[in-house]
N, C-alpha and C. Protein backbone atom coordinates (compact mmCIF):
# COMPACT_ATOMS: atom_id res chain seq x y z
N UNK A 1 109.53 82.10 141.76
CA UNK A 1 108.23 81.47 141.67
C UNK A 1 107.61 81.66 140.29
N UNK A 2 107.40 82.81 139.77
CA UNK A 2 106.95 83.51 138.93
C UNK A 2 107.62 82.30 137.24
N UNK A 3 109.08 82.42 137.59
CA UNK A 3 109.83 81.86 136.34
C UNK A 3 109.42 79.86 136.68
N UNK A 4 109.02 79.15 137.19
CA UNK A 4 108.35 77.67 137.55
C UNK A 4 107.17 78.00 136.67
N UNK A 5 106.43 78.46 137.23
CA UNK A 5 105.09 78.99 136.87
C UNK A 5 104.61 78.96 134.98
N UNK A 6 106.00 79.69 134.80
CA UNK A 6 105.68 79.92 133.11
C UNK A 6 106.43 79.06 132.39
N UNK A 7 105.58 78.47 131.67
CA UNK A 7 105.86 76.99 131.30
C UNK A 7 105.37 77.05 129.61
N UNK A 8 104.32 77.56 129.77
CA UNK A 8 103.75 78.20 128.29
C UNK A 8 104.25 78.80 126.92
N UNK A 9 104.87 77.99 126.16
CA UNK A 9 105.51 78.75 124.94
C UNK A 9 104.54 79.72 123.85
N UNK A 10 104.74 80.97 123.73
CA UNK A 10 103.58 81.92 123.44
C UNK A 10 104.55 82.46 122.49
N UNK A 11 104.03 82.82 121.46
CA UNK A 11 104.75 83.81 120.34
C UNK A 11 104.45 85.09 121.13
N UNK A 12 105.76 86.24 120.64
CA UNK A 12 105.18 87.62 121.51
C UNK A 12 105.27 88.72 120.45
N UNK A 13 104.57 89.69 120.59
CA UNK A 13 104.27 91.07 119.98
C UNK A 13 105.69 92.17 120.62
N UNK A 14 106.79 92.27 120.00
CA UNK A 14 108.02 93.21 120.53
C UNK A 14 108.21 94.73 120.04
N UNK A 15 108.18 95.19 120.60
CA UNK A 15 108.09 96.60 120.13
C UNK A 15 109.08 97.45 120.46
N UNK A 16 110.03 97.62 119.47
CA UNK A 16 111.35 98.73 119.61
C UNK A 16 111.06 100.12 119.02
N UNK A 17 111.07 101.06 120.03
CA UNK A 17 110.45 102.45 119.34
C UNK A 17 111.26 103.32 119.65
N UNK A 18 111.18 104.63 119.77
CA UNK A 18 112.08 105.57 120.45
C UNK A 18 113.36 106.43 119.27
N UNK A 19 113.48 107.60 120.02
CA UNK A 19 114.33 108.65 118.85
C UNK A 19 115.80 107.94 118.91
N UNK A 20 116.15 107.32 119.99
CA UNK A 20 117.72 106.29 120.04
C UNK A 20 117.74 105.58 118.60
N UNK A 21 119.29 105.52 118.88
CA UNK A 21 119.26 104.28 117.59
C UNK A 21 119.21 102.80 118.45
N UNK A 22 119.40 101.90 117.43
CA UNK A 22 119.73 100.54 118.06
C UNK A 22 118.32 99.90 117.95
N UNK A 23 117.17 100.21 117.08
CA UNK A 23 115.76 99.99 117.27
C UNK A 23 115.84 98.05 115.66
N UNK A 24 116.66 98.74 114.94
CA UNK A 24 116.55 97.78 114.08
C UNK A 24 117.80 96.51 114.57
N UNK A 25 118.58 97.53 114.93
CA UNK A 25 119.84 96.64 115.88
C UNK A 25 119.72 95.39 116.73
N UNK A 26 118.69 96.31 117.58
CA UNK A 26 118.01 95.09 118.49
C UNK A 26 117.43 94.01 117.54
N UNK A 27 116.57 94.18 117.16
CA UNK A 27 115.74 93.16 116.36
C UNK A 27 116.66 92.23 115.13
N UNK A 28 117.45 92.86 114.76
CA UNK A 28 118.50 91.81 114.31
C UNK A 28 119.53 91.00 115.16
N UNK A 29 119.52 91.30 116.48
CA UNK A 29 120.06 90.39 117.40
C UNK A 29 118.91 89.54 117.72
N UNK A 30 117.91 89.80 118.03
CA UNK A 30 117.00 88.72 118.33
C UNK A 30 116.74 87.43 117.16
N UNK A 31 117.00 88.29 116.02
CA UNK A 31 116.88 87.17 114.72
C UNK A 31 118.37 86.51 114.87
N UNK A 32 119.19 86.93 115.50
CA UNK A 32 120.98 86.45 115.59
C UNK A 32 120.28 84.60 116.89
N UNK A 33 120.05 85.29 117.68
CA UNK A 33 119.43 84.22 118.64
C UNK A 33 118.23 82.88 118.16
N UNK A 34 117.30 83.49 117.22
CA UNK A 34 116.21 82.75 116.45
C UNK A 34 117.40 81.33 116.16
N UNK A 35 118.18 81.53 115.27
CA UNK A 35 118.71 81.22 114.21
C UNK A 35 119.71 80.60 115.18
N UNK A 36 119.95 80.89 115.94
CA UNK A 36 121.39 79.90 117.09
C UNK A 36 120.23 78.56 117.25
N UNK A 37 118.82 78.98 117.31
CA UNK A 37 117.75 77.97 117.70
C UNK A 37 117.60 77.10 116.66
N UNK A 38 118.15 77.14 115.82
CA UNK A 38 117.22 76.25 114.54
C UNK A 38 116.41 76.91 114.13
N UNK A 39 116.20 78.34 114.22
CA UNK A 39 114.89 78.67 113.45
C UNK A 39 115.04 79.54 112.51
N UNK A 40 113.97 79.68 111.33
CA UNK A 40 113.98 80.71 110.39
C UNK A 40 113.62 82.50 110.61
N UNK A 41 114.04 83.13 110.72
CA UNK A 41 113.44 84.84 110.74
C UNK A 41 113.28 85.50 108.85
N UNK A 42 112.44 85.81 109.02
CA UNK A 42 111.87 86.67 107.46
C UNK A 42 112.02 88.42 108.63
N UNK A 43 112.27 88.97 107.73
CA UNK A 43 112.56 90.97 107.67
C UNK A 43 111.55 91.52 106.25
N UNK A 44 110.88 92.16 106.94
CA UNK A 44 110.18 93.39 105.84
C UNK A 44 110.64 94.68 106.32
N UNK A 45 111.73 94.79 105.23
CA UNK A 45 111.51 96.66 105.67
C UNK A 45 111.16 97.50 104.67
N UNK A 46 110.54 98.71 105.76
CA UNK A 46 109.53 99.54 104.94
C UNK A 46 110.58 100.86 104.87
N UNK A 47 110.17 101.34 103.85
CA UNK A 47 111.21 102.51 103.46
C UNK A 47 112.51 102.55 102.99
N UNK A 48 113.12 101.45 103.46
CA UNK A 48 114.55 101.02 103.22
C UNK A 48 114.84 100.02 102.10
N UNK A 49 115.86 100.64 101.03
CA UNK A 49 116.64 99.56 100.36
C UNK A 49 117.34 98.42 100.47
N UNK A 50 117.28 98.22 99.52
CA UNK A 50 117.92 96.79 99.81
C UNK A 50 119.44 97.34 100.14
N UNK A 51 119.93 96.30 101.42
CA UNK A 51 121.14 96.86 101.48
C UNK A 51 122.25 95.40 101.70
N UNK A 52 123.39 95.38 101.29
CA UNK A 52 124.39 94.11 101.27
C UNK A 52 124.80 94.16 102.69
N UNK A 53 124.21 94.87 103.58
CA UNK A 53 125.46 94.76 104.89
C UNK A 53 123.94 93.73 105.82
N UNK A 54 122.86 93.47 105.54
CA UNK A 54 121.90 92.69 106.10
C UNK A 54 122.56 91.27 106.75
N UNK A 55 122.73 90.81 107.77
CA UNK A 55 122.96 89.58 107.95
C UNK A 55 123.01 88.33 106.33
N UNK A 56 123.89 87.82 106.57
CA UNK A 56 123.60 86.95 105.07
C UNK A 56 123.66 85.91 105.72
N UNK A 57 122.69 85.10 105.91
CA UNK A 57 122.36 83.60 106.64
C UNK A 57 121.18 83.12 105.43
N UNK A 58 121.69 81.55 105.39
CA UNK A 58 120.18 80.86 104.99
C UNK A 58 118.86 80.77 105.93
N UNK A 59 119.54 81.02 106.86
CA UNK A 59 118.06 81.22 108.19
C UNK A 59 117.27 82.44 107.96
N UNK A 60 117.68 83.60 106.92
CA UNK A 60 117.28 85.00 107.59
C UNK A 60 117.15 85.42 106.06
N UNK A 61 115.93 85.67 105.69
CA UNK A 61 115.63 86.31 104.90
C UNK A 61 114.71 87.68 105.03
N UNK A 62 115.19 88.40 104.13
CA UNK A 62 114.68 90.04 103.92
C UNK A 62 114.57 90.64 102.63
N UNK A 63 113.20 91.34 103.01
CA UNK A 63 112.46 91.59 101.66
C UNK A 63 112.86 93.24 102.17
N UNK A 64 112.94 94.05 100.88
CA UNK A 64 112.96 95.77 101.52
C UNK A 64 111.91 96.41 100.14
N UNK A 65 111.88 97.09 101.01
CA UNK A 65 110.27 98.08 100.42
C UNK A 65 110.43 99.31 100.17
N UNK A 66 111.39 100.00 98.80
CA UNK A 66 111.36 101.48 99.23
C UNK A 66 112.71 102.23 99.00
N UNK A 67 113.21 103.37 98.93
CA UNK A 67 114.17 104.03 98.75
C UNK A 67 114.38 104.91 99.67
N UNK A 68 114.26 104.76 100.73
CA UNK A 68 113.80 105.96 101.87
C UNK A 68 112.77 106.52 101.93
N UNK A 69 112.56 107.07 103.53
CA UNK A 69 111.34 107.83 103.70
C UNK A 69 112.21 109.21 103.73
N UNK A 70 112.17 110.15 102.73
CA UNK A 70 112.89 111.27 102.39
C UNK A 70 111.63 112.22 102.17
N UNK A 71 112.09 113.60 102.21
CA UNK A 71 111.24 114.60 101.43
C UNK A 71 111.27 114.78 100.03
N UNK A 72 112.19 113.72 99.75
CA UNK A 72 112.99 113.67 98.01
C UNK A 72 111.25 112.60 97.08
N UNK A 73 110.81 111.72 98.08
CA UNK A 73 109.90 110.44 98.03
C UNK A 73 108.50 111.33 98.43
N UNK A 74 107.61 110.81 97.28
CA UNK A 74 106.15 111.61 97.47
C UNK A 74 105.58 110.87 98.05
N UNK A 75 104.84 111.56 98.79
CA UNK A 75 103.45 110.45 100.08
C UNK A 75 102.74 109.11 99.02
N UNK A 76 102.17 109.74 97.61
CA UNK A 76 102.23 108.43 96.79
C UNK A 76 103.07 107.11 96.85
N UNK A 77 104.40 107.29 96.26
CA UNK A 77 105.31 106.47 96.30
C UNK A 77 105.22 105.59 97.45
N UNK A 78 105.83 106.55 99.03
CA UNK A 78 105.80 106.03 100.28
C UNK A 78 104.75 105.10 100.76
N UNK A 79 103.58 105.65 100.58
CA UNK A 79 101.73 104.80 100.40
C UNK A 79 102.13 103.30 99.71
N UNK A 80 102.24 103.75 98.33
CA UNK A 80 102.71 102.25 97.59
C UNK A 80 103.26 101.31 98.47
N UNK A 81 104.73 102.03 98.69
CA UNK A 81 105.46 101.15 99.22
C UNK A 81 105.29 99.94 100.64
N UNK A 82 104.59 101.50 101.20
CA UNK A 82 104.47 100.89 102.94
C UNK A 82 103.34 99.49 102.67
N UNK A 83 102.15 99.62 101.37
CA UNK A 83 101.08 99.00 101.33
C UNK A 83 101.59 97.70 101.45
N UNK A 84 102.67 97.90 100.18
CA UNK A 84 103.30 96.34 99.62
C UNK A 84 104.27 95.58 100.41
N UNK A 85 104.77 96.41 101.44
CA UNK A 85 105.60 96.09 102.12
C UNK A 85 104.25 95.29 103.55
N UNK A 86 103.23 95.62 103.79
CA UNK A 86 102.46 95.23 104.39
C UNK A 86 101.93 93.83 103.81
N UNK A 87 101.84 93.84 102.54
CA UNK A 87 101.21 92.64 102.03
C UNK A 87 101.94 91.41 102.35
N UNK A 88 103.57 91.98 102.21
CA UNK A 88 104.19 90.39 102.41
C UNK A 88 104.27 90.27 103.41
N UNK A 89 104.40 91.22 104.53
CA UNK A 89 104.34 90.56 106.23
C UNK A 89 103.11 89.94 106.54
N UNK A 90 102.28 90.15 105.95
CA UNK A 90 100.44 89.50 106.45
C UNK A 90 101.00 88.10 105.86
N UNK A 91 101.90 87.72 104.38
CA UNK A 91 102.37 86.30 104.21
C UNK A 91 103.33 85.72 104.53
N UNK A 92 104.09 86.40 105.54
CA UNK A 92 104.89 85.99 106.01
C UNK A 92 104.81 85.94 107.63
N UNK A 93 103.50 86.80 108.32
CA UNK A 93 102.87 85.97 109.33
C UNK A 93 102.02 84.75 109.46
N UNK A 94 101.56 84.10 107.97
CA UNK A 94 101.09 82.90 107.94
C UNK A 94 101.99 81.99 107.84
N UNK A 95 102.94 82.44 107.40
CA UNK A 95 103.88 81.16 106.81
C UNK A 95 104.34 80.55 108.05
N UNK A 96 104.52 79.35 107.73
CA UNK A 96 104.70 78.49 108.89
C UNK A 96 106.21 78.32 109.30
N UNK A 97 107.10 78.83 108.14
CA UNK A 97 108.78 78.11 108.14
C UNK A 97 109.43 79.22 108.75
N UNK A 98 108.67 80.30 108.98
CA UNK A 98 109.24 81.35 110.34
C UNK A 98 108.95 81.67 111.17
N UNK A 99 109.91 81.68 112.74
CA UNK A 99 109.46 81.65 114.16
C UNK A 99 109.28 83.10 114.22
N UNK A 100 110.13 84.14 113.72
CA UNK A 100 110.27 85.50 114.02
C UNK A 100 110.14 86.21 112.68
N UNK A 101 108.90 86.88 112.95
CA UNK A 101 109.06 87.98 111.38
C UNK A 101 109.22 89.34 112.21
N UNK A 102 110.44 90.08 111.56
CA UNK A 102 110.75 91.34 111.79
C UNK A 102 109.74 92.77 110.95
N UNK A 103 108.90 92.93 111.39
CA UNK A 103 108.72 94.88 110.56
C UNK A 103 109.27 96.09 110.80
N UNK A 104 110.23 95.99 110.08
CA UNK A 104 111.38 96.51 110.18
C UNK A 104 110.65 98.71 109.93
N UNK A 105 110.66 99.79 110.87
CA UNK A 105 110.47 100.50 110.32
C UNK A 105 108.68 100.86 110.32
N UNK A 106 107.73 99.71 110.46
CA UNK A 106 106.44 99.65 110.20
C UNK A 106 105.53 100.40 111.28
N UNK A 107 106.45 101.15 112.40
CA UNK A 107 105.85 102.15 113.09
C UNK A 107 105.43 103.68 112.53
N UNK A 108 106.89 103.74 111.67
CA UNK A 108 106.92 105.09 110.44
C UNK A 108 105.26 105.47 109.96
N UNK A 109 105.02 103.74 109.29
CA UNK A 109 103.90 103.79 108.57
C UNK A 109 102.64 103.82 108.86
N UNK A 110 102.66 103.46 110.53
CA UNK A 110 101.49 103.90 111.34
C UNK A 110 101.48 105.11 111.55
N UNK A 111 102.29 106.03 111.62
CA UNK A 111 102.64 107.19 112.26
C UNK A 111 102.24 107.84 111.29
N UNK A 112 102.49 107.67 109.73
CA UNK A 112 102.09 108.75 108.76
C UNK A 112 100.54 107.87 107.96
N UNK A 113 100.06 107.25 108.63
CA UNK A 113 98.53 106.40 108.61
C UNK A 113 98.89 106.01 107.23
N UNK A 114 99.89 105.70 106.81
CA UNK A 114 99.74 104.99 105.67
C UNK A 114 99.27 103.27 105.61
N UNK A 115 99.14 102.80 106.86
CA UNK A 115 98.42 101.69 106.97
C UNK A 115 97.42 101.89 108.30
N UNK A 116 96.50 100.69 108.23
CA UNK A 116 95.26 101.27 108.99
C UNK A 116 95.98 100.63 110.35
N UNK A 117 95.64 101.45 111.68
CA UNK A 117 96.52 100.68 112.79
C UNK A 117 95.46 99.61 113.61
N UNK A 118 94.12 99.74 113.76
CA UNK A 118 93.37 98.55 114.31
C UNK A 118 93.76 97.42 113.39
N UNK A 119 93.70 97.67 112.60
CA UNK A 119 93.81 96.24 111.16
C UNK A 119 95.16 95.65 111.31
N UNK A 120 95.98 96.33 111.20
CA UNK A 120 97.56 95.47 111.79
C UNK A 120 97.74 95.28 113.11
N UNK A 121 96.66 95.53 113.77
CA UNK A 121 96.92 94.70 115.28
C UNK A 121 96.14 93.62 115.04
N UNK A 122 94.98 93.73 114.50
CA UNK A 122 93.64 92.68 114.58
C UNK A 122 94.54 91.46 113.87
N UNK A 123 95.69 91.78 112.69
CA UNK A 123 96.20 90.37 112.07
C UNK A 123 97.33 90.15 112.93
N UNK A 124 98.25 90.89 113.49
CA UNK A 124 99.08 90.62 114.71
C UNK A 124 98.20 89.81 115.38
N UNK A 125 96.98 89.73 116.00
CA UNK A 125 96.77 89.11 117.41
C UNK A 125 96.43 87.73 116.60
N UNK A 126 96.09 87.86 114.84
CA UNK A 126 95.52 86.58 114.19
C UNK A 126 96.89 85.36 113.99
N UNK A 127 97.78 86.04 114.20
CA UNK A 127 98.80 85.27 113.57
C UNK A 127 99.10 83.74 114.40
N UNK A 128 99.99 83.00 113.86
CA UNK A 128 100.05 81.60 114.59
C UNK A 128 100.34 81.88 116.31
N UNK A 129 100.09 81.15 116.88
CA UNK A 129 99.91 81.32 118.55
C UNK A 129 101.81 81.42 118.65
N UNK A 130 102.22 80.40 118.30
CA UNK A 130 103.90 80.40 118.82
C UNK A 130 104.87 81.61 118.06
N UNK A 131 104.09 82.08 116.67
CA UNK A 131 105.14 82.98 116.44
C UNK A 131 105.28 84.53 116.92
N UNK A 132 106.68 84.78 116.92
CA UNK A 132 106.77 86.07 117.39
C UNK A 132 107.03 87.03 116.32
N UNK A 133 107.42 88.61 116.63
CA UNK A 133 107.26 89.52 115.39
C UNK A 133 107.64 90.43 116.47
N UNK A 134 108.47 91.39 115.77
CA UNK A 134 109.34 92.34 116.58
C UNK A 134 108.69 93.89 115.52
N UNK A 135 107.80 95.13 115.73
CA UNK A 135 107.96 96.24 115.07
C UNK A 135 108.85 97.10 115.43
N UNK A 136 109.79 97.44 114.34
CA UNK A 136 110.24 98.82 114.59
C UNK A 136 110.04 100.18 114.33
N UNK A 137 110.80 101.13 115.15
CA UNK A 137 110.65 102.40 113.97
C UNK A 137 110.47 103.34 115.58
N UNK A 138 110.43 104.76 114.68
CA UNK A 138 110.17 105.71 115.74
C UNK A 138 108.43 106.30 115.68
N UNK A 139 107.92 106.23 116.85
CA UNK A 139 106.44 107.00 116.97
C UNK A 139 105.78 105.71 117.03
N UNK A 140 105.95 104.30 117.49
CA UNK A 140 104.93 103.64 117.45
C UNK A 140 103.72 104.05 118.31
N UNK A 141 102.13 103.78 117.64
CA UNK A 141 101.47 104.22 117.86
C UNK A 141 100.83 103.82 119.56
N UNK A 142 100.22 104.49 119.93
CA UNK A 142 99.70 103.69 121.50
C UNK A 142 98.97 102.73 121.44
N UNK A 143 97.63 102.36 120.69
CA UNK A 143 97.28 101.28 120.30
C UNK A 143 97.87 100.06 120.40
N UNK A 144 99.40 100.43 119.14
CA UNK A 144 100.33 99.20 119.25
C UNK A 144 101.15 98.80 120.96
N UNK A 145 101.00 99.95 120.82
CA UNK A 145 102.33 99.59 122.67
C UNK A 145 101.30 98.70 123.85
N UNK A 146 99.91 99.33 123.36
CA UNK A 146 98.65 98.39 124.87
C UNK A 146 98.98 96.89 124.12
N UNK A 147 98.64 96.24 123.00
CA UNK A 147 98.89 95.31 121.97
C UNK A 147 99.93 94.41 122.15
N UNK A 148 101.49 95.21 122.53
CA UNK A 148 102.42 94.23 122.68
C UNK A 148 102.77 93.60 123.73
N UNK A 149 103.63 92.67 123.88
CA UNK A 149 104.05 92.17 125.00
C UNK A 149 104.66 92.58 125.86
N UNK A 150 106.09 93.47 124.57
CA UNK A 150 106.94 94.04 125.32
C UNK A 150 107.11 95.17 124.61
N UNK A 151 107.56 95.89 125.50
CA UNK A 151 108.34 98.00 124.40
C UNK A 151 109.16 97.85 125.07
N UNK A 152 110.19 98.58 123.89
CA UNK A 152 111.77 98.72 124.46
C UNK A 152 111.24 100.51 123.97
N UNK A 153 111.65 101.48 124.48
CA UNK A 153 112.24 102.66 123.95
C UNK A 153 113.71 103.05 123.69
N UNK A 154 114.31 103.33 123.08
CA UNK A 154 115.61 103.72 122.61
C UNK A 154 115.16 104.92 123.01
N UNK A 155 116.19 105.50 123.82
CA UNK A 155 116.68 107.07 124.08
C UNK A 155 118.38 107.24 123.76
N UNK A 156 118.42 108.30 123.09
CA UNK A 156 119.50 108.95 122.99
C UNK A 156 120.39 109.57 124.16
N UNK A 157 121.39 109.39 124.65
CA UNK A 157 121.80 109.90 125.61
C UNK A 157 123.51 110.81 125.12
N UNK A 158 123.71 109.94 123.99
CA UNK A 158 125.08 110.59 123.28
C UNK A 158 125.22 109.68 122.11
N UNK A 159 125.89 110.50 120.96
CA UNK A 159 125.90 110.20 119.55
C UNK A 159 127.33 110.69 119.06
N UNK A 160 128.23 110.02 118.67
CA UNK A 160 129.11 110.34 117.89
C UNK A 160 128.87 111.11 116.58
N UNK A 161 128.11 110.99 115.93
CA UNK A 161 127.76 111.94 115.10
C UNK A 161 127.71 113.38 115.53
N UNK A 162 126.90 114.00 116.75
CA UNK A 162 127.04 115.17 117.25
C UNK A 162 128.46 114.95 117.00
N UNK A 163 129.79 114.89 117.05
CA UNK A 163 130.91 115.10 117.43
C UNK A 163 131.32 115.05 115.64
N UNK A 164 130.50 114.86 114.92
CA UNK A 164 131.05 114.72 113.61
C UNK A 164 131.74 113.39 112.86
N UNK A 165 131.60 112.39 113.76
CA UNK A 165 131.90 111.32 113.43
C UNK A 165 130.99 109.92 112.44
N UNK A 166 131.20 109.88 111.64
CA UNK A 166 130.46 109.04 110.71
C UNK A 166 129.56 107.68 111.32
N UNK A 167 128.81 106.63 110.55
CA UNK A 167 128.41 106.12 110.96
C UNK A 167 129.73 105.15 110.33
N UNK A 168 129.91 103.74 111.80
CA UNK A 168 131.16 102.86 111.06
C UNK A 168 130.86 101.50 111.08
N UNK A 169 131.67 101.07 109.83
CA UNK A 169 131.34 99.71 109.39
C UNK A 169 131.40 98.88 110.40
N UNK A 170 130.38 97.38 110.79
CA UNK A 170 130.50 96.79 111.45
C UNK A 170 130.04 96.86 112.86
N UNK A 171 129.19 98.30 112.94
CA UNK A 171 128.85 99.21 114.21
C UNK A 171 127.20 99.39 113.93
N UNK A 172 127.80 99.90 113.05
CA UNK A 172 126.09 100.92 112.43
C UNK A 172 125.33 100.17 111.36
N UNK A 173 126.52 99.72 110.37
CA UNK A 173 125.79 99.02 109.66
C UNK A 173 127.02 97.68 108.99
């Protein structure tokens, strides 16, 4: 009954959080699906370099913000980064030529208040009605979780790494 009923195409607020991996994973499968659609996905990630193993599609573009969030990286730097990395998702939630913008990581930056968290919900709820936007990262704030549509938590249940095993190409990254 429920699935008749909803008929309504709504952009949604997605929220992948949790100490598990698979938080950015997910959200690059959902941009894998965008893009089977005809549609464009934009990626901001915060903290993270630019890296060559990113999906390489003309559908899918990604901006990266950052060299890690390390103890090596001063709260300055990190501040900078997370700011600027905020600026282009606020233009890349206007932009019209993408269905899905990813913030890749942008829970981090709530978590260490390097961005204000009413204010990135207040432009989340401003954004175009049909588009969607997936945050990641670990510690998203509660604010954000009442806010979204949906939360996934990632839990850890077993890690090859405990066992000493690397992260592997094509898997991890």
């Amino acid at each position: 009954m429920k699935i008749r009923q909803a008929k309504r195409e709504q952009g949604l607020i997605l929220v992948f959080t949790g100490n598990g991996k698979g938080k950015t994973t997910a959200a690059v499968g959902s941009a894998v699906r965008m893009i089977k659609h005809g549609k464009r996905v934009a990626m901001v990630q915060f903290f993270k370099a630019p890296s060559r193993h990113m999906l390489p599609h003309t559908q899918f573009k990604v901006w990266s913000f950052g060299g890690g969030f390390t103890w090596q990286t001063s709260r300055k730097e990190n501040l900078k980064a997370a700011r600027d990395a905020w600026k282009k998702c606020v233009q890349l939630l206007r932009d019209p030529r993408y269905a899905l913008v990813i913030l890749d990581e942008i829970n981090i930056a709530l978590k260490y208040k390097f961005l204000n968290i009413p204010g990135v919900i207040r432009t989340l709820r401003r954004r175009p009605k049909t588009k969607h936007v997936i945050l990641t990262g670990r510690g998203a704030p509660k604010a954000l979780l009442k806010a979204a549509d949906l939360v996934t938590e990632m839990r850890c249940v077993k890690h090859p790494f405990d066992r000493g095993v690397p992260a592997q190409p094509g898997v991890e990254f």
